[in-house]
Protein backbone atom coordinates (compact mmCIF):
# COMPACT_ATOMS: atom_id res chain seq x y z
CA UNK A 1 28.82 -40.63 -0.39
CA UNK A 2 30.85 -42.17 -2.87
CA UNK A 3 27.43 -42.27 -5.06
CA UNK A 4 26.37 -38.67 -4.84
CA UNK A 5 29.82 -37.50 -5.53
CA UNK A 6 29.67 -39.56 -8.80
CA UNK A 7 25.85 -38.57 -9.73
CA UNK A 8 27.78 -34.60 -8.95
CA UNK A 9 30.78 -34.87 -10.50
CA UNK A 10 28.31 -36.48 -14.17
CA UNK A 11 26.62 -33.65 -13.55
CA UNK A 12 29.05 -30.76 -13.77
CA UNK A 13 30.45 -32.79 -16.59
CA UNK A 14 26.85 -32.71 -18.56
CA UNK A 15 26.25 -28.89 -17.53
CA UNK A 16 30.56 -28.60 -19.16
CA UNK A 17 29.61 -30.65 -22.38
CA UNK A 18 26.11 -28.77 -22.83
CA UNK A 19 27.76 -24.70 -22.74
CA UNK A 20 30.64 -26.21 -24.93
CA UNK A 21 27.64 -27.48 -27.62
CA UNK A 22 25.68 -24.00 -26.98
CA UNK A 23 28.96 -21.93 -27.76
CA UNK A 24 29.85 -23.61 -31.00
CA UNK A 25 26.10 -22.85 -32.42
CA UNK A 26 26.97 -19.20 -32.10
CA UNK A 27 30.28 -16.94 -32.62
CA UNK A 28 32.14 -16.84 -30.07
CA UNK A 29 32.65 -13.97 -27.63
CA UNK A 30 36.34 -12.73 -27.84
CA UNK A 31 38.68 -10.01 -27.70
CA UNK A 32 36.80 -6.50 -29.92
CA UNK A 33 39.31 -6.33 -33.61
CA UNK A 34 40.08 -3.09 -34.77
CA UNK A 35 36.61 -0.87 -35.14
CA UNK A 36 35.29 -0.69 -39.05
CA UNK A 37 36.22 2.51 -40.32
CA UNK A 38 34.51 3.67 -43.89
CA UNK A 39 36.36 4.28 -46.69
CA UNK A 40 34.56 7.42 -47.53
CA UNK A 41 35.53 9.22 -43.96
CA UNK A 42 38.70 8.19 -42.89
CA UNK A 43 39.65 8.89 -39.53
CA UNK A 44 42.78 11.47 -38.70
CA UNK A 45 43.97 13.28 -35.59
CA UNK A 46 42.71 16.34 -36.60
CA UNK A 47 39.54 15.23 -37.87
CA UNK A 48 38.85 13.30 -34.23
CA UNK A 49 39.93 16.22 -32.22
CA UNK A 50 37.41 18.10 -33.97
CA UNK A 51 34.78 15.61 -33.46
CA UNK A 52 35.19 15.39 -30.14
CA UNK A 53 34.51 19.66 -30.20
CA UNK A 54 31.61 19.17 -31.77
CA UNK A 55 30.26 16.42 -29.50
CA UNK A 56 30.54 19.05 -26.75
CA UNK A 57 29.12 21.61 -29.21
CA UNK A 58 25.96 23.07 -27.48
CA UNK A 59 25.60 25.45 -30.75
CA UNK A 60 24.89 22.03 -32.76
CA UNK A 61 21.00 21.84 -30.87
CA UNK A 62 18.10 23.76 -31.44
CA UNK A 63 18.48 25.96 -28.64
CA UNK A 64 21.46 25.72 -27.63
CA UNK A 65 20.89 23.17 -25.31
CA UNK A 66 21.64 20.03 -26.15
CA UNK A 67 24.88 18.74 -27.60
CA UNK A 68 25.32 15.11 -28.01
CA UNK A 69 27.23 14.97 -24.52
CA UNK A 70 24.24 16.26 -22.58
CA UNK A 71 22.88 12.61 -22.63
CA UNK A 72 26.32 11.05 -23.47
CA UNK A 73 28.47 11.90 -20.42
CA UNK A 74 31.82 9.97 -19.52
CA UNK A 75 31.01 10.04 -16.49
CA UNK A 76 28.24 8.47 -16.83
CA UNK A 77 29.03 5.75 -19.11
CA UNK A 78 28.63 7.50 -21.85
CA UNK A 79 24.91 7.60 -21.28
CA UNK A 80 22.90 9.81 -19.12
CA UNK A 81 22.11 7.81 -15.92
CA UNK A 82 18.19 8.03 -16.44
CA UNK A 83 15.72 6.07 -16.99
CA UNK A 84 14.24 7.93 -19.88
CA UNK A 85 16.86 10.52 -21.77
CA UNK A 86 15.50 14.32 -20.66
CA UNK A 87 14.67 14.81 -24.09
CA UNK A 88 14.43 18.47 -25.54
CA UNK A 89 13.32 21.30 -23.01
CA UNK A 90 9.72 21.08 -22.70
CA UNK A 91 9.28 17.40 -23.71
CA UNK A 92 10.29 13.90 -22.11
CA UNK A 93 12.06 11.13 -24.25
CA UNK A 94 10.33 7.83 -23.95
CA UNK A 95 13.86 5.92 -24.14
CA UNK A 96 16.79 5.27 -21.96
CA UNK A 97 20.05 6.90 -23.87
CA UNK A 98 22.68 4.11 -24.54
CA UNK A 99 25.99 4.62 -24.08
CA UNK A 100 27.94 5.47 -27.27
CA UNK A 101 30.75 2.85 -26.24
CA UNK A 102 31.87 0.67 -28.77
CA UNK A 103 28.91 2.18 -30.90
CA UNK A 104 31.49 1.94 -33.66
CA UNK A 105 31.11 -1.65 -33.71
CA UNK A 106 26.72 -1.34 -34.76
CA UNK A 107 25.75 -1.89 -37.82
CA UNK A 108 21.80 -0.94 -36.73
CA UNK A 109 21.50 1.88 -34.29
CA UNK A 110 19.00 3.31 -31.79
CA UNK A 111 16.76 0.77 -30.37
CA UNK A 112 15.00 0.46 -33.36
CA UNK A 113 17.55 0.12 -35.28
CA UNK A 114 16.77 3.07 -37.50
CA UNK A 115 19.84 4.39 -38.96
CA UNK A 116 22.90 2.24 -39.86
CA UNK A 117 26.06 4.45 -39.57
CA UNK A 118 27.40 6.65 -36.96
CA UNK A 119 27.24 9.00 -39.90
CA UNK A 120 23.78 8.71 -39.82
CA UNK A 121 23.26 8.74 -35.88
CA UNK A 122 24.65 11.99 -35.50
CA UNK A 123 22.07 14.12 -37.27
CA UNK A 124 19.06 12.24 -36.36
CA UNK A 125 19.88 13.05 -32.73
CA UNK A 126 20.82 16.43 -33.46
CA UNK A 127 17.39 16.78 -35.52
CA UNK A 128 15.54 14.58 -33.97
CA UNK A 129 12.05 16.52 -32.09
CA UNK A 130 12.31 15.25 -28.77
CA UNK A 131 16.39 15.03 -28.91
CA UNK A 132 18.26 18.17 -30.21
CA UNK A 133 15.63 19.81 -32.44
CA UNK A 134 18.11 21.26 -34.39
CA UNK A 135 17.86 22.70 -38.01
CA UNK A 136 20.72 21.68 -40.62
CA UNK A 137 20.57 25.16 -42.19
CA UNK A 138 20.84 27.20 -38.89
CA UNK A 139 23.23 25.16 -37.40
CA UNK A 140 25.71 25.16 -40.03
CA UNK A 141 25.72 28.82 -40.57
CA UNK A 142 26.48 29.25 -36.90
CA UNK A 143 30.03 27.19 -37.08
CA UNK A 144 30.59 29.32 -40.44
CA UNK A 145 30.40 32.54 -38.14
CA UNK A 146 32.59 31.40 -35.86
CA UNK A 147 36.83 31.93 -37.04
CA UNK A 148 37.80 28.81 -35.28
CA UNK A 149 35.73 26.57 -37.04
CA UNK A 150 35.97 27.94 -40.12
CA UNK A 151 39.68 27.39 -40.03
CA UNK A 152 39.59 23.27 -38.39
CA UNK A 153 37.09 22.52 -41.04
CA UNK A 154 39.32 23.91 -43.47
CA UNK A 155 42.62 22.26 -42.56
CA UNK A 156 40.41 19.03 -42.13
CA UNK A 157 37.97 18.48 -44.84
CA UNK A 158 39.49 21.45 -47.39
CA UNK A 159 36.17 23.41 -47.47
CA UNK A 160 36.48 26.61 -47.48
CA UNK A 161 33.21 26.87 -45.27
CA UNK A 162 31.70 24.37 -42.32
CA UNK A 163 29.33 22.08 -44.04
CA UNK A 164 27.06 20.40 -42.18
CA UNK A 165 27.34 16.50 -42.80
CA UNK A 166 30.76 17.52 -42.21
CA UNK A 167 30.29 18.05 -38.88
CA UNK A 168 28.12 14.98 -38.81
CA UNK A 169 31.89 13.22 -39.78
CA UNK A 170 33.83 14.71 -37.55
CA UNK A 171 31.26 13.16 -34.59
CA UNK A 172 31.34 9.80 -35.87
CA UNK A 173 35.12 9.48 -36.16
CA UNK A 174 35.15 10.47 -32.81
CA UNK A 175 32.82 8.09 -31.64
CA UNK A 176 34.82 5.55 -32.91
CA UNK A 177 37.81 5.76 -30.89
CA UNK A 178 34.99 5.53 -27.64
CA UNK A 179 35.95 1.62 -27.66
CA UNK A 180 36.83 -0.73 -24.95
CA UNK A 181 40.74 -1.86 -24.48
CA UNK A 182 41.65 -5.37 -24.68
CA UNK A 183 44.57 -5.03 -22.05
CA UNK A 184 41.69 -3.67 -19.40
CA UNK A 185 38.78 -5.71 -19.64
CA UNK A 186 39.40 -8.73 -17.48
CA UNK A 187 37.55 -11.09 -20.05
CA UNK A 188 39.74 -10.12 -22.97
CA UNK A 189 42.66 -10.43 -20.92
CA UNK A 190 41.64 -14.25 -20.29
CA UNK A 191 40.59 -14.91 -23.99
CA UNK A 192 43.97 -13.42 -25.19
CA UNK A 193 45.59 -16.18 -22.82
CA UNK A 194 45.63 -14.79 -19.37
CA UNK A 195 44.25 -17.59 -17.32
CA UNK A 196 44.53 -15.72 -14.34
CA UNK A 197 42.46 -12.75 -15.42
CA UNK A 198 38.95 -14.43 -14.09
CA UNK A 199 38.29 -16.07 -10.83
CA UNK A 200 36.90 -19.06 -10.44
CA UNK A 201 32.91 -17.33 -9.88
CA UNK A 202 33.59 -15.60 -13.11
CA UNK A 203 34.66 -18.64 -15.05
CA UNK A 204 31.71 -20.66 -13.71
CA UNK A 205 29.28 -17.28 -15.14
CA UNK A 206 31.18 -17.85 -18.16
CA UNK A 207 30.26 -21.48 -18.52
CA UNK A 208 26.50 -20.15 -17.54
CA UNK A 209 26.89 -17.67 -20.21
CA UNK A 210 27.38 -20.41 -22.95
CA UNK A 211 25.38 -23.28 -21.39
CA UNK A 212 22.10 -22.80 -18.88
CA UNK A 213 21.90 -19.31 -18.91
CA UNK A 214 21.50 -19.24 -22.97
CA UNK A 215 23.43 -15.35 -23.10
CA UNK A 216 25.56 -16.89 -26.04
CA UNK A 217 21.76 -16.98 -27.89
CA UNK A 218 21.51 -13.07 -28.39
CA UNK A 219 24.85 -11.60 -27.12
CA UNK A 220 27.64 -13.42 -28.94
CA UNK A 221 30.60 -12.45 -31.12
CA UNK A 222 33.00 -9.97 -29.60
CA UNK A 223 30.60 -7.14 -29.49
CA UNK A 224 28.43 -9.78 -26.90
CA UNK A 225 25.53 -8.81 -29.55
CA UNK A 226 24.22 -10.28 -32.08
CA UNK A 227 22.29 -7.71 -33.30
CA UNK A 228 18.71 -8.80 -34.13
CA UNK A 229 15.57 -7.96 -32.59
CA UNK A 230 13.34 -9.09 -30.04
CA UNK A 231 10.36 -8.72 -27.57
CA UNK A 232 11.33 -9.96 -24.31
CA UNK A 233 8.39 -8.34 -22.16
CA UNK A 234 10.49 -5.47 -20.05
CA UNK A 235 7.79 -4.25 -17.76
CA UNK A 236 6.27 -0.94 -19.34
CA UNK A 237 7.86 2.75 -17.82
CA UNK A 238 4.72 3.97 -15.75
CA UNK A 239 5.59 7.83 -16.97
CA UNK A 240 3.87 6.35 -20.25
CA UNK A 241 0.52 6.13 -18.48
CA UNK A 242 0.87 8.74 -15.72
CA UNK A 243 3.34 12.18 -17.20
CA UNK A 244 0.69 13.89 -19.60
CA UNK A 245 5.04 15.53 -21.32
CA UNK A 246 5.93 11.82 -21.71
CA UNK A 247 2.46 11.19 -23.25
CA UNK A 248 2.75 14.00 -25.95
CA UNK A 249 6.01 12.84 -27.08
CA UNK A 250 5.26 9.01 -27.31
CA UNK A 251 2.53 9.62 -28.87
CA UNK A 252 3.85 12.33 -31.39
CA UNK A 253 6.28 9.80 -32.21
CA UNK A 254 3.89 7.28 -33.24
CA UNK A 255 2.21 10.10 -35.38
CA UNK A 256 5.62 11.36 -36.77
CA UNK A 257 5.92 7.86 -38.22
CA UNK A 258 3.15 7.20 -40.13
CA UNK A 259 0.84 5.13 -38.63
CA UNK A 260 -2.58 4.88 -38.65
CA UNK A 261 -4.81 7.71 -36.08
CA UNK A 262 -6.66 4.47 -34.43
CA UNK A 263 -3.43 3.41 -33.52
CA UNK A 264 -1.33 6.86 -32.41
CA UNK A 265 -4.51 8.13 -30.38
CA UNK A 266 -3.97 4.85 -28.10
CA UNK A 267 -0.64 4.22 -27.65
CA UNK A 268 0.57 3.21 -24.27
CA UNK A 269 3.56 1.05 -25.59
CA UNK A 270 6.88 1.43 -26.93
CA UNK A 271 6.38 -0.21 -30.05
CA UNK A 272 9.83 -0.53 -30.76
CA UNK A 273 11.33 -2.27 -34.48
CA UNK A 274 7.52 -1.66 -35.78
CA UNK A 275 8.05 2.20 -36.38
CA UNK A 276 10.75 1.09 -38.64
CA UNK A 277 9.06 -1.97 -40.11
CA UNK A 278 5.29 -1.39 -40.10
CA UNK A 279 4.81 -4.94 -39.85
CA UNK A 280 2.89 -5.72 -36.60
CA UNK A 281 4.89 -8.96 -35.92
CA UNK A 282 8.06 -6.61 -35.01
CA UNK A 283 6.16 -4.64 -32.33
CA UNK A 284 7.65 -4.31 -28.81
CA UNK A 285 10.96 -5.45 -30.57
CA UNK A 286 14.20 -3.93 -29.67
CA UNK A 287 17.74 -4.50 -30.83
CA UNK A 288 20.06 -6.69 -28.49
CA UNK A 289 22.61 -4.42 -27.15
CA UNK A 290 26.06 -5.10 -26.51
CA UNK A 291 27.27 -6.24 -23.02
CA UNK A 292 30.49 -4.95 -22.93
CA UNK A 293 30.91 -1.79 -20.33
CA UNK A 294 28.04 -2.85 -18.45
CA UNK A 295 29.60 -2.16 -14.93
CA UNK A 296 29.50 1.75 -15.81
CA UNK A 297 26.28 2.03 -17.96
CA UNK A 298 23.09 1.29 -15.89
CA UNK A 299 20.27 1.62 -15.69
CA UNK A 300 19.77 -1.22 -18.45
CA UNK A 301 16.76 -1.97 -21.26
CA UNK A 302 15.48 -0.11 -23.77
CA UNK A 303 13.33 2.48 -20.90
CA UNK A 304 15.55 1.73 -18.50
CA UNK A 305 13.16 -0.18 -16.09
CA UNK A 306 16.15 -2.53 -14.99
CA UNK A 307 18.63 -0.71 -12.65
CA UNK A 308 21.37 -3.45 -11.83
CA UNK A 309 22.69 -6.45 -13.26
CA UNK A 310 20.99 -8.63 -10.42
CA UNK A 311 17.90 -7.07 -11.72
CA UNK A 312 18.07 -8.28 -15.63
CA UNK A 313 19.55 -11.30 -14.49
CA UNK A 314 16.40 -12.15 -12.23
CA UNK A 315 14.37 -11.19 -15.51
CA UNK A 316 15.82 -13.76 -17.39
CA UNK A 317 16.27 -16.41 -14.80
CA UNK A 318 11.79 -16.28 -14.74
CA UNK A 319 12.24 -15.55 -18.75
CA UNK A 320 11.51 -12.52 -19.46
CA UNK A 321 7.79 -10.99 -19.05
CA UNK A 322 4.87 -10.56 -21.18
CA UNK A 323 5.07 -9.25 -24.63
CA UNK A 324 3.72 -8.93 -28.12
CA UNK A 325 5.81 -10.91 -30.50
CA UNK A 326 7.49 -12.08 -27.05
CA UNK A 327 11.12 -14.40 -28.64
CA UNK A 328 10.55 -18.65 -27.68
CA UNK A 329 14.40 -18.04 -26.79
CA UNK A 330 13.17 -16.58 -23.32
CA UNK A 331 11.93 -19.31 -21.03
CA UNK A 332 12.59 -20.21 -16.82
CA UNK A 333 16.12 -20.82 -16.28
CA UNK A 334 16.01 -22.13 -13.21
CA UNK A 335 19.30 -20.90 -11.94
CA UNK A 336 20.29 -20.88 -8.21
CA UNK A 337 21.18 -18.04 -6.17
CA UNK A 338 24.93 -18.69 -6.89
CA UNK A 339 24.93 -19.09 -9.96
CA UNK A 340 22.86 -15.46 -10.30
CA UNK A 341 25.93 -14.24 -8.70
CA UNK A 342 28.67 -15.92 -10.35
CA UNK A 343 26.74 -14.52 -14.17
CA UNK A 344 26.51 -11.27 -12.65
CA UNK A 345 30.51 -11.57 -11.71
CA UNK A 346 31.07 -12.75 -15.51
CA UNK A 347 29.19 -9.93 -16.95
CA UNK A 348 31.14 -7.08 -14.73
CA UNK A 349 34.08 -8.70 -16.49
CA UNK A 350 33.11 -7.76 -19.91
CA UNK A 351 33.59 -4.09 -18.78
CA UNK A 352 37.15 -2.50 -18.44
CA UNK A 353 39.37 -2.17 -14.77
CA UNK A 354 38.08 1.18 -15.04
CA UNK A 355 35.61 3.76 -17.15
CA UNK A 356 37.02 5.44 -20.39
CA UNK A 357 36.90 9.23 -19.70
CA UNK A 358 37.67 11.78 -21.39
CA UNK A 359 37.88 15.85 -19.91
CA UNK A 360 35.96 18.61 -21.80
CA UNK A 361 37.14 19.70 -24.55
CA UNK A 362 37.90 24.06 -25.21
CA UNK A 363 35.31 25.37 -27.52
CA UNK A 364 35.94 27.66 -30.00
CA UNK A 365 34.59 31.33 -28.61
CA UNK A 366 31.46 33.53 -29.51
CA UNK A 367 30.15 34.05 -33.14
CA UNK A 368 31.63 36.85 -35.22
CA UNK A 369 30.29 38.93 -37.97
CA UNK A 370 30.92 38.23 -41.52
CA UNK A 371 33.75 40.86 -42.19
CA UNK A 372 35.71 39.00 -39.34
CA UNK A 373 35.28 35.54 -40.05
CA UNK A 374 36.50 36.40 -43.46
């Protein structure tokens, strides 16, 4: 008895020592700082209430449709719930939407990491084909024919007319207040010096996170990303070989971006950081999200193939699955049943007590001819 309780207790202190070695190699998870806000758009009051208008704005969408909140809902995370976003009437997305929490924190956004400002993200979803198919032109001369509008862009950016990258702004300084609070996530709460804020199941996920479990790896620093890319073999969305709408849209996507016929005319795969890249040894890579919020924003990977924490940590505990370009981080972690659970009770604790919602905003009324507006 006495033996085995020695051979346990040099164990525990081995599995201690290792996470405390794997945590110094990367930065350290902690407490989100104030988000970056750019010098060139400043956020104000006015220009976030605004912002969070036209993030309900329907008009801002090709058909009136599809504002950003149609696959961005509070209640939903901030995300839309489904596997694959609904994409533009008439087509299919070939993506799960992320939640826009803490987005203010990305340097690279989308999956690919295509755009690198929130500045940026707003009009390539508006514009995008298969998101909001909206045209900069027509959708800033509806806000200029509509009194409200014309007036809040005016006392906020001192045009004398809605401009359109304007209203791009306005988005992305409201985005930015969509971050998690300190005081409410139970994790932070510890970190800041509140012992008591974990239980003992999440403390031992923690010391999984940082040691056998190899998180720390890819989702480290206080965002719990680190914001690179890689191919970890998520099993492929079926719709891609069996919904002729899902097929048109992959594939116009691989046309849209350049690559050779051979190649669009057979695509069955996500190819992920390549459409950015070219380079073949980024295919099937995607861009480490952040773990924060995860308790409210399932389903989880980049097509949404995992639906609950249990789920991605099974995928990881048999390391990942097969995969072009597939990372050597990913390999068998042998974990045991409890300690599944007890990483699963450290990642809900990364999210806050409770979701960040927020109610719908009023909209400005109908359009207005000219002579009024003026």
């Amino acid at each position: 008895m006495k033996t085995t309780f020695r051979i346990t207790l040099a164990a525990g202190a081995l599995a201690l020592a290792f996470s405390a070695l794997a945590a110094d190699r990367y930065p350290k998870l902690g407490p989100l700082p104030p988000p970056p806000i750019p010098k060139d758009n400043p956020n104000t009051p006015e220009k976030v209430a605004l912002g969070k208008k036209l993030f309900w704005e329907s008009r801002l969408s090709g058909d009136n449709s599809m504002p950003c909140v149609s696959c961005h809902l509070p209640a939903l995370g901030w995300g839309d719930g489904s596997q694959l976003s609904r994409g533009y009437p008439g087509t299919k997305h070939w993506r799960n939407s992320q939640t826009v929490l803490n987005s203010a924190y990305y340097n690279k956004l989308f999956w690919e990491g295509s755009v690198t400002s929130l500045e940026g993200q707003a009009p390539a979803a508006a514009g995008g084909g298969v998101a909001g198919n909206g045209d900069d032109s027509v959708m800033e001369m509806r806000l200029r024919f509509i009194p409200e509008y014309v007036a809040e862009f005016k006392r906020v950016f001192g045009t004398e007319w809605p401009r359109i990258n304007d209203a791009w702004r306005a988005i992305a300084a409201y985005q930015r207040i969509l971050v998690s609070d300190a005081k409410q996530v139970p994790f932070d709460r510890y970190a800041l010096g509140d012992k008591k804020a974990l239980n003992d199941a999440q403390k031992k996920g923690m010391a999984l996170y940082n040691g056998k479990a190899n998180c720390i790896a890819c989702h480290n620093g206080p965002l719990a990303s680190n914001q690179k890319f890689y191919a970890t073999g998520v099993p492929d969305h079926p719709l891609f070989k069996e919904d002729p709408i899902t097929q048109i849209t992959h594939r116009w996507q691989y046309y849209q971006k350049g690559v050779p016929e051979a190649m669009y005319r057979n695509a069955a795969d996500d190819a992920g950081l390549f459409f950015v890249t070219k380079n073949p040894k980024d295919t099937a890579k995607f861009r480490v999200p952040s773990l924060r919020e995860l308790k409210y924003t399932a389903p989880f990977m980049h097509n949404g193939m995992l639906a609950t924490l249990a789920e991605v940590v099974e995928f990881y505990d048999k390391g990942g699955g097969a995969a072009q370009n597939k990372s050597p981080i990913l390999k068998p972690l042998k974990l045991t049943a409890q300690e599944k659970k007890d990483l699963v009770a450290f990642l809900e604790a990364l999210s806050m007590d409770a979701p960040l919602l927020h109610d719908d905003p009023k909209l400005p009324g109908d359009y207005q001819p000219l002579a009024a507006v003026k």
